[in-house]
C-alpha atoms as a PDB file:
ATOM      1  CA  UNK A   1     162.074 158.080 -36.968  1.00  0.00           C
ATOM      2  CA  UNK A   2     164.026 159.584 -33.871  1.00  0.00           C
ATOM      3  CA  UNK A   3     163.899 158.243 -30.386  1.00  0.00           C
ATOM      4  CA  UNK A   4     161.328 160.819 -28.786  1.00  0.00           C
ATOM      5  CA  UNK A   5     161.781 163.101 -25.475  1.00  0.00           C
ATOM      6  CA  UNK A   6     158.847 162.107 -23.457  1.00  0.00           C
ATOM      7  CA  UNK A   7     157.096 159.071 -22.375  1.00  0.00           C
ATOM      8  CA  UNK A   8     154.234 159.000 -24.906  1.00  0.00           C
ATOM      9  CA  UNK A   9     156.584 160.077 -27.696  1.00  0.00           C
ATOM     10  CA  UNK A  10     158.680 156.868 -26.823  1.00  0.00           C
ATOM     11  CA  UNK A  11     155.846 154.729 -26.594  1.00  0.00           C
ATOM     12  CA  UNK A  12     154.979 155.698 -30.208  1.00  0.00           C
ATOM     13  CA  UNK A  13     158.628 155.267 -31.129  1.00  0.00           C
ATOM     14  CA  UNK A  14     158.402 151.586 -29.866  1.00  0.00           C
ATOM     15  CA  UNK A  15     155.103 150.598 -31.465  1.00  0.00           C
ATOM     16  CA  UNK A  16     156.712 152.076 -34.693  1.00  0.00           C
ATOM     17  CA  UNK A  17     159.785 149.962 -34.968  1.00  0.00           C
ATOM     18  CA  UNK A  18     157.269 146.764 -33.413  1.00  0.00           C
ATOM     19  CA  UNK A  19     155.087 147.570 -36.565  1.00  0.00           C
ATOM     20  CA  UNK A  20     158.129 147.864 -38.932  1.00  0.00           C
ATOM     21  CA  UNK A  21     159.927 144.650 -37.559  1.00  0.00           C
ATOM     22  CA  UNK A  22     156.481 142.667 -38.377  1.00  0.00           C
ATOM     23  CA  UNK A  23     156.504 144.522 -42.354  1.00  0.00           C
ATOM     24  CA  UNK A  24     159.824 143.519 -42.436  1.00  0.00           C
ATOM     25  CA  UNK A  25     159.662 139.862 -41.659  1.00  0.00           C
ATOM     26  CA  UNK A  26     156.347 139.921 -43.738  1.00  0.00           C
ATOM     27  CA  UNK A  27     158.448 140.923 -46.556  1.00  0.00           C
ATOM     28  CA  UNK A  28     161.198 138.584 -45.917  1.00  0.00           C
ATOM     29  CA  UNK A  29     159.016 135.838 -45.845  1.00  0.00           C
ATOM     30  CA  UNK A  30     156.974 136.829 -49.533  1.00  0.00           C
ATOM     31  CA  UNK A  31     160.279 137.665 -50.778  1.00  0.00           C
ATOM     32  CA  UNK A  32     162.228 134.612 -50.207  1.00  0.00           C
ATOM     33  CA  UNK A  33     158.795 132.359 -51.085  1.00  0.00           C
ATOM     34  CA  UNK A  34     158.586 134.639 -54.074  1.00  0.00           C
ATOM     35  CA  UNK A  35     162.018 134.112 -55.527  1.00  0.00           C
ATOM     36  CA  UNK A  36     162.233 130.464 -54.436  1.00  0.00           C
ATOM     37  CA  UNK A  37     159.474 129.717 -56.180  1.00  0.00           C
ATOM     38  CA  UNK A  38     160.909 131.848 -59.677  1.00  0.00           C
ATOM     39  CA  UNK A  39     163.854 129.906 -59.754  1.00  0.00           C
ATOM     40  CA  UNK A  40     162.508 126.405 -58.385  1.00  0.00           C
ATOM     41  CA  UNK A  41     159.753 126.610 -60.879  1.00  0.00           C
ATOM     42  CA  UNK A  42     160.630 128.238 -64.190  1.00  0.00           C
ATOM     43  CA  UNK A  43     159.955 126.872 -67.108  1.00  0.00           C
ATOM     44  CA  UNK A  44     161.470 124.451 -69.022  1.00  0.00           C
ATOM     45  CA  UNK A  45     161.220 122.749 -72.041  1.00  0.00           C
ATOM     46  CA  UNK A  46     158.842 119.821 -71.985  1.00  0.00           C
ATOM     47  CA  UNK A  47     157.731 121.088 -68.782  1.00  0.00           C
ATOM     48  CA  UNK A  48     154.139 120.466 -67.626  1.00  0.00           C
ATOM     49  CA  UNK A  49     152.305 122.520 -64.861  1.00  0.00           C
ATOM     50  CA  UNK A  50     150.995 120.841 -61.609  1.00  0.00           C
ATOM     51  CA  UNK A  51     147.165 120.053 -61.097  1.00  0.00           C
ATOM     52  CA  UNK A  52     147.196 118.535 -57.615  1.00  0.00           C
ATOM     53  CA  UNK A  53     146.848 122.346 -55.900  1.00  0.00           C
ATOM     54  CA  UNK A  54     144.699 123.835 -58.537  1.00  0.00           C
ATOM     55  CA  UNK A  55     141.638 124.763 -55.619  1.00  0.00           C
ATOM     56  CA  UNK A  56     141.867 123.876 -52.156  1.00  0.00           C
ATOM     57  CA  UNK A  57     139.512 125.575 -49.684  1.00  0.00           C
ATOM     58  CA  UNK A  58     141.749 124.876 -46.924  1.00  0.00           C
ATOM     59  CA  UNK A  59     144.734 127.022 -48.650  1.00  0.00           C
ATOM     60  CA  UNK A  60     142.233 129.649 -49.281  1.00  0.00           C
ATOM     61  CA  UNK A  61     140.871 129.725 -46.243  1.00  0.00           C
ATOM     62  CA  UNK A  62     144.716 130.024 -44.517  1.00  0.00           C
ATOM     63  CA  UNK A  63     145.864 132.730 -46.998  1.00  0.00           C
ATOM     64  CA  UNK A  64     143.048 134.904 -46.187  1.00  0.00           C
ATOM     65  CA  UNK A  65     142.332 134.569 -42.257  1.00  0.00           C
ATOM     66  CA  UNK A  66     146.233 134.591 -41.885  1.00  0.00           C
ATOM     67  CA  UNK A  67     146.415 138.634 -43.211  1.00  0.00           C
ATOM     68  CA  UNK A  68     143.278 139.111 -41.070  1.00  0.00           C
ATOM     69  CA  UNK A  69     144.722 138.172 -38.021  1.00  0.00           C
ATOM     70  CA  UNK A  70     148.145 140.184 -38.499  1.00  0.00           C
ATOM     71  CA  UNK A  71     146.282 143.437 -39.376  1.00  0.00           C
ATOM     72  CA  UNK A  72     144.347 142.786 -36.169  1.00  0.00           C
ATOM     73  CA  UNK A  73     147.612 142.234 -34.119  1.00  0.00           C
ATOM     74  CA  UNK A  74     149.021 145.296 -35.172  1.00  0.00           C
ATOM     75  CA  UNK A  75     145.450 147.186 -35.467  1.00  0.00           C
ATOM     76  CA  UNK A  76     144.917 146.840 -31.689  1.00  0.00           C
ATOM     77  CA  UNK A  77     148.074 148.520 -30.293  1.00  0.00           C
ATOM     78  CA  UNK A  78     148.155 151.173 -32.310  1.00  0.00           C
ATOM     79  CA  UNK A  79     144.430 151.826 -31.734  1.00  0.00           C
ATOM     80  CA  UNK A  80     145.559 151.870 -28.188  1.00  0.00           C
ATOM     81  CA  UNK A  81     148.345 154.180 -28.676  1.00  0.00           C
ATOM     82  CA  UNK A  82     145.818 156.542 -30.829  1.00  0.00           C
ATOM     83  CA  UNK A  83     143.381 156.957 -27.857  1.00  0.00           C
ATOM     84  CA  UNK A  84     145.968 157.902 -25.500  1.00  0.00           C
ATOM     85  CA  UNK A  85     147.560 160.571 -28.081  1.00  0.00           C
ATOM     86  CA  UNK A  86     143.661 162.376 -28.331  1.00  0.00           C
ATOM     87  CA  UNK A  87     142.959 162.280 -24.820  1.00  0.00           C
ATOM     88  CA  UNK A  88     144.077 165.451 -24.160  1.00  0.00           C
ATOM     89  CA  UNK A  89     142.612 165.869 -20.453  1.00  0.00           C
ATOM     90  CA  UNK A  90     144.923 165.303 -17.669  1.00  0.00           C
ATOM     91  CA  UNK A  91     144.687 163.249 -15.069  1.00  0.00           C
ATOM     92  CA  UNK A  92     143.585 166.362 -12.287  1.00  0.00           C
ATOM     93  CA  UNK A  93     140.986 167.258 -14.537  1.00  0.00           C
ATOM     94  CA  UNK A  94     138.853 164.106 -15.854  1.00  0.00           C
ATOM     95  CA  UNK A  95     135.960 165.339 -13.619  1.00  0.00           C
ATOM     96  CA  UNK A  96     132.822 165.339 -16.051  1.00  0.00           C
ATOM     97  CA  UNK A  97     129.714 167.608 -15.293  1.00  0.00           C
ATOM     98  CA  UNK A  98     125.921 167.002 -17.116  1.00  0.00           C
ATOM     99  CA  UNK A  99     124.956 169.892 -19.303  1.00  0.00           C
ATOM    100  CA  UNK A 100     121.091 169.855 -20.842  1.00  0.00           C
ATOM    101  CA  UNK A 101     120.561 170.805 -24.313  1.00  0.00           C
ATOM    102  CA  UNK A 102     117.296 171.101 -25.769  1.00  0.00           C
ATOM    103  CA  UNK A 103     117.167 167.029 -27.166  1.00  0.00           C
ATOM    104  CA  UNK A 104     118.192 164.945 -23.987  1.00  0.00           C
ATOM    105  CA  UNK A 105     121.750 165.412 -21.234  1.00  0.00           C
ATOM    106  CA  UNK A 106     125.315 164.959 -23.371  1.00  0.00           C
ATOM    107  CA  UNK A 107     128.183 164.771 -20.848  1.00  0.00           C
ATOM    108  CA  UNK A 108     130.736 167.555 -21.429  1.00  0.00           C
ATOM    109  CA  UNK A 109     134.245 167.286 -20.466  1.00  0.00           C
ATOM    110  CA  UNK A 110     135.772 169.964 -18.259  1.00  0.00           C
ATOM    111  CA  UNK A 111     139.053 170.522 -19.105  1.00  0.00           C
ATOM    112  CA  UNK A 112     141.417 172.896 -17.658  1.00  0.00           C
END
């Protein structure tokens, strides 16, 4: 993705690489675990498996809030960014006026 031209366009530039840097550590971090744990625990003869972490509702508990937490980190900013690509109105022409339609008043936007 290219460096944009104007100042939204570089603010979505910047929460792109922030949002690829985190996927990127993320990966680095299952990746190494991943293979570390291929090579530190393949099998062997005679080998027997370990017990003492066969359910722990602590682990579970981690492993699950954990990914919650980073989607919400990186939901929030780009939530942000989202609203201020759609909101089309500048800032000379966020007056609102009341229309009536036949159920109750909706507030129209009057853009120029």
């Amino acid at each position: 993705m290219t460096k944009g031209v104007t100042e939204l366009s570089e603010k979505i530039y910047d929460l792109h690489m922030l949002i690829f840097e985190v996927c990127l550590v993320i990966a680095a971090i299952v990746f190494g675990a991943m293979i570390y744990a291929l090579v530190r625990f393949r099998k062997s003869k005679g080998a027997v498996a370990d017990t003492s972490h066969v359910h722990s509702t602590a682990y579970e508990i981690a492993w699950t809030l954990l990914p919650v937490a980073i989607l919400i980190a990186m939901a929030v900013p780009a939530a942000r960014a989202l609203v201020v690509i759609e909101d089309t109105r500048t800032p000379s022409s966020r007056s609102r006026s009341r229309a009536t339609s036949g159920s109750g008043s909706t507030t129209i936007s009057t853009a120029a």
